[in-house]
Protein backbone atom coordinates (compact mmCIF):
# COMPACT_ATOMS: atom_id res chain seq x y z
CA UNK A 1 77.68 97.69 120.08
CA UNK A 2 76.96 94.85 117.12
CA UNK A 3 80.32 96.24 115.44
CA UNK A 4 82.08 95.47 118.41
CA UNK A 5 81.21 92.10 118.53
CA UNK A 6 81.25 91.53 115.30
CA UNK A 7 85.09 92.66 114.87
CA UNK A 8 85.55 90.53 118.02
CA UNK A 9 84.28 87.48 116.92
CA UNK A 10 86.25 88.42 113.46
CA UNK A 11 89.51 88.59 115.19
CA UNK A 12 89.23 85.43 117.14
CA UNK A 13 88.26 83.77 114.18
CA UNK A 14 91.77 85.35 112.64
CA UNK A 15 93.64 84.58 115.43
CA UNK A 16 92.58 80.81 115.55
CA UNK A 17 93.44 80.60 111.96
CA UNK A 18 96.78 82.45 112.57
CA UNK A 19 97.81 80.26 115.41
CA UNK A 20 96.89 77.43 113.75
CA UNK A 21 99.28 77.66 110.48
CA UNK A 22 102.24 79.35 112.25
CA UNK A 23 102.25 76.58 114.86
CA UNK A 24 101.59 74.05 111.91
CA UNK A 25 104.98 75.40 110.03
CA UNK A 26 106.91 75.71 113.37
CA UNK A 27 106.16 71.48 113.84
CA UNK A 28 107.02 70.75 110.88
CA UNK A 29 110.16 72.46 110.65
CA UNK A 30 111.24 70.88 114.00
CA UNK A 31 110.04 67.29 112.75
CA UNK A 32 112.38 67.88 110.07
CA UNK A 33 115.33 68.66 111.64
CA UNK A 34 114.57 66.03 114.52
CA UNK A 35 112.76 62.90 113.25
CA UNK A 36 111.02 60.79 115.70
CA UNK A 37 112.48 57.70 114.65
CA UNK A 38 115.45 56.73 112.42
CA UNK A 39 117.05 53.38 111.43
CA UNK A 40 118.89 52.84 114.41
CA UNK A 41 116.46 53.44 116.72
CA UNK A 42 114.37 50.66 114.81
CA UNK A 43 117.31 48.26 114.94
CA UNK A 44 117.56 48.72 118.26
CA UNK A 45 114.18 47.96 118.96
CA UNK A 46 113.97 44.85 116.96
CA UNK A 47 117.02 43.75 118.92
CA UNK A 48 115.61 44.42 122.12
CA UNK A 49 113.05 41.84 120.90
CA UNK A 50 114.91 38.84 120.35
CA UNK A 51 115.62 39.28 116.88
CA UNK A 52 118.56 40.47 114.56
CA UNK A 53 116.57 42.73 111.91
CA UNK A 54 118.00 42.77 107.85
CA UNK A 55 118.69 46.05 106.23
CA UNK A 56 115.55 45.17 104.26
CA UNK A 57 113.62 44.83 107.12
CA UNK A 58 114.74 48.19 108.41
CA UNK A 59 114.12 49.93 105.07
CA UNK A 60 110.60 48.30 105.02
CA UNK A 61 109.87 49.76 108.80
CA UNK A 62 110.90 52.85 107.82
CA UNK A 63 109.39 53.13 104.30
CA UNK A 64 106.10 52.57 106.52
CA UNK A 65 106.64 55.30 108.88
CA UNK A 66 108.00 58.06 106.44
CA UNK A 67 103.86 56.95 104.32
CA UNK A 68 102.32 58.14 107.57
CA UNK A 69 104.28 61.78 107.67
């Protein structure tokens, strides 16, 4: 009876741990074939605002958002 729920516990623990990386690897891939946010998107934005953006401006913006991947 302890066994049992001792190799239950054990393969929930697994399982969690399991889950966890393959849906970890399966994100990541996907974020790297469809990025949340690219250069345009930011132009766009800063348009929307009132304001024509510079190239540097863009690269800065998304210099800051590729530190936080």
């Amino acid at each position: 009876m302890l066994a049992n729920i001792l190799y239950l516990v054990g393969g929930l623990i697994v399982g969690i741990i399991l889950g966890f990386i393959i849906s970890r690897v399966i994100t990541k891939k996907y974020l790297t074939k469809n990025p949340p946010i690219n250069e345009k998107m930011i132009e766009a934005m800063m348009s929307s605002m009132g304001r024509k953006p510079s190239q540097k401006q863009i690269n800065q913006v998304m210099r800051e958002m590729n530190r936080y991947k």
